[in-house]
Protein backbone atom coordinates (compact mmCIF):
# COMPACT_ATOMS: atom_id res chain seq x y z
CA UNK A 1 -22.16 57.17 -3.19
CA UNK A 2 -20.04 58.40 -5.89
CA UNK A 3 -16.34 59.06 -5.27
CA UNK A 4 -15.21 62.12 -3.97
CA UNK A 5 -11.38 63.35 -4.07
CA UNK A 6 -10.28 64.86 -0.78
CA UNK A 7 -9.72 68.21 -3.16
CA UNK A 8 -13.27 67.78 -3.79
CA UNK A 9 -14.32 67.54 -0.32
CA UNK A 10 -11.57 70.16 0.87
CA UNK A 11 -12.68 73.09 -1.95
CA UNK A 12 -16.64 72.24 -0.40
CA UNK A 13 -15.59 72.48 2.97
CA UNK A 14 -13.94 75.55 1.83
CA UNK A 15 -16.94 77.25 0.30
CA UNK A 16 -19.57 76.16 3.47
CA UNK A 17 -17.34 77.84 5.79
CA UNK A 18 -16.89 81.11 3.62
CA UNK A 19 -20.71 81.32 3.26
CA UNK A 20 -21.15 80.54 7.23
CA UNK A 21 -18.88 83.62 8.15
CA UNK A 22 -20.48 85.57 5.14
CA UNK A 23 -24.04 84.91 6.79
CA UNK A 24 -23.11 85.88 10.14
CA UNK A 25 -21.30 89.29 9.14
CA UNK A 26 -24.47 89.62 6.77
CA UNK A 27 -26.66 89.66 9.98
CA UNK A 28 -24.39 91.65 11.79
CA UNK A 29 -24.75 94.57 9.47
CA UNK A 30 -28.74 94.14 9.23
CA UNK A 31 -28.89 94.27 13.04
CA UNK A 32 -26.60 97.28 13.44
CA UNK A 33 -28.69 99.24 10.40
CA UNK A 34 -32.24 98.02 11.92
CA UNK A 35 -35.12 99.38 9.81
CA UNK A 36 -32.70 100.76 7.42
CA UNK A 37 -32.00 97.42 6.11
CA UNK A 38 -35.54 97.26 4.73
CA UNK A 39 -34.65 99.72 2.32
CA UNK A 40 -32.42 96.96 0.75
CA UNK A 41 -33.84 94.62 -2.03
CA UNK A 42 -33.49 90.58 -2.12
CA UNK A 43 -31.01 91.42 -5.04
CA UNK A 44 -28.85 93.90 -3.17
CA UNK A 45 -28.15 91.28 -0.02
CA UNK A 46 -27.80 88.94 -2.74
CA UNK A 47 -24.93 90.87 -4.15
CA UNK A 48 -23.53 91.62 -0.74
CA UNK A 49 -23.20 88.42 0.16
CA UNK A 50 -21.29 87.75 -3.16
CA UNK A 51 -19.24 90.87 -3.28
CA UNK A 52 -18.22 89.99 0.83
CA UNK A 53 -17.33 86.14 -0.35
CA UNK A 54 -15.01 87.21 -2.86
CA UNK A 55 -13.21 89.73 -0.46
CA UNK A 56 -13.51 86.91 2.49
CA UNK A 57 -10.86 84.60 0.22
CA UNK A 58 -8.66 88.19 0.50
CA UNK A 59 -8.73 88.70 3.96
CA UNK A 60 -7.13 86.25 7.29
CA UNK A 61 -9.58 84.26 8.64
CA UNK A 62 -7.80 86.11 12.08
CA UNK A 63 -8.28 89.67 10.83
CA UNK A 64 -12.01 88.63 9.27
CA UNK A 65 -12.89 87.66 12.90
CA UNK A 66 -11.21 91.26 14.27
CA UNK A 67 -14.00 92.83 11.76
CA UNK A 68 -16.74 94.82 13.84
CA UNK A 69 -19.54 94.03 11.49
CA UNK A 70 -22.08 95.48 13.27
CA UNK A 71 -20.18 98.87 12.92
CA UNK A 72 -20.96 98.91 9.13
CA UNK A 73 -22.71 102.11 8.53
CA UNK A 74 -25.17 102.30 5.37
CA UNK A 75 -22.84 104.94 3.85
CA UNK A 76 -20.03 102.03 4.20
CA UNK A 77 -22.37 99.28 2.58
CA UNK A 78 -23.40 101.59 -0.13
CA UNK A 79 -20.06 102.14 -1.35
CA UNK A 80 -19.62 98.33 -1.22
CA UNK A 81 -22.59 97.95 -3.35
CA UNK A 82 -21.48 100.11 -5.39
CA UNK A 83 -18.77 97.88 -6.38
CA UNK A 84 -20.87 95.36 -7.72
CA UNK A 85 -21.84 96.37 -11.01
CA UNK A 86 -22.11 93.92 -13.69
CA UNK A 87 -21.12 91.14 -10.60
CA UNK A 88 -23.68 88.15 -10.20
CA UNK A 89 -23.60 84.45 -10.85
CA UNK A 90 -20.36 83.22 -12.68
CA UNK A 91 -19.09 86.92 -12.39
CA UNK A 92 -17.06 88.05 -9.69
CA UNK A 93 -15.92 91.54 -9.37
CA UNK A 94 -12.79 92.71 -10.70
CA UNK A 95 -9.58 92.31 -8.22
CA UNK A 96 -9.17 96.45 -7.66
CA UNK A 97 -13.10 96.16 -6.74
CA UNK A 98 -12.09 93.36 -4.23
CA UNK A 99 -9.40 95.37 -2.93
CA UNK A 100 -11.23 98.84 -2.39
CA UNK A 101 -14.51 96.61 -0.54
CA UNK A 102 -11.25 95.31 1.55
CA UNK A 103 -10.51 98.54 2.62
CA UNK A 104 -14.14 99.44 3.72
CA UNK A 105 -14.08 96.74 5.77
CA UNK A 106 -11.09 97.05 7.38
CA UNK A 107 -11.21 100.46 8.44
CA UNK A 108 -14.66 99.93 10.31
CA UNK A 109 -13.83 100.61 14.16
C-alpha cells in the first residue's frame, strides 16, 4: 500500500462525508417532490448534487443538519438549477452562485 499523508486521508474523509450528507438531502428532496422528480434528467441530479456540495463546504455542518430537505419545493430546486450554468466536472460555480443556492436553502421552513 502506497503511503498516504494524514492530509491525504483527512481531505478524503472530507469529501466521503460531504457526498454522504449530499446523498441523503438529495433523497430528501426526491421523496418530498414524488413523481415530480421524474421530470428531472440524470444530468440535472447530477448537477444538483454538485451545485449542493459546493454550498455544503459554505454552510455548518449544525445548520446543514437544521435544513428541512424534504421541504424543498420544485420552484426552490429550479432556481438552484438555475445556478448551474456552465458548472460540471472541474468547474464549480462562481462564489455569488454559491451564496444565492445558500440562501434557498436556508430559508426552506
Amino acid at each position: 500500500m502506497p503511503d498516504v499523508t494524514q492530509a491525504e486521508v483527512g481531505r478524503r474523509l472530507y469529501h466521503v462525508h460531504r457526498e454522504k450528507l449530499v446523498e441523503q438531502a438529495i433523497k430528501m428532496i426526491q421523496q418530498s417532490l414524488g413523481p415530480e422528480w421524474r421530470s428531472y434528467s440524470e444530468d440535472d441530479i447530477l448537477l444538483l448534487g454538485h451545485l449542493l456540495q459546493c454550498t455544503w463546504n459554505t454552510i455548518d455542518q449544525k445548520i446543514w443538519d437544521k435544513i428541512n430537505f424534504v421541504n424543498v419545493t420544485r420552484n426552490d430546486l429550479q432556481k438552484i438549477l438555475s445556478y448551474g450554468e456552465g458548472v460540471g466536472p472541474g468547474k464549480n460555480p462562481d462564489p455569488a452562485s454559491v451564496v444565492e443556492i445558500k440562501k434557498i436553502l436556508l430559508a426552506v421552513k
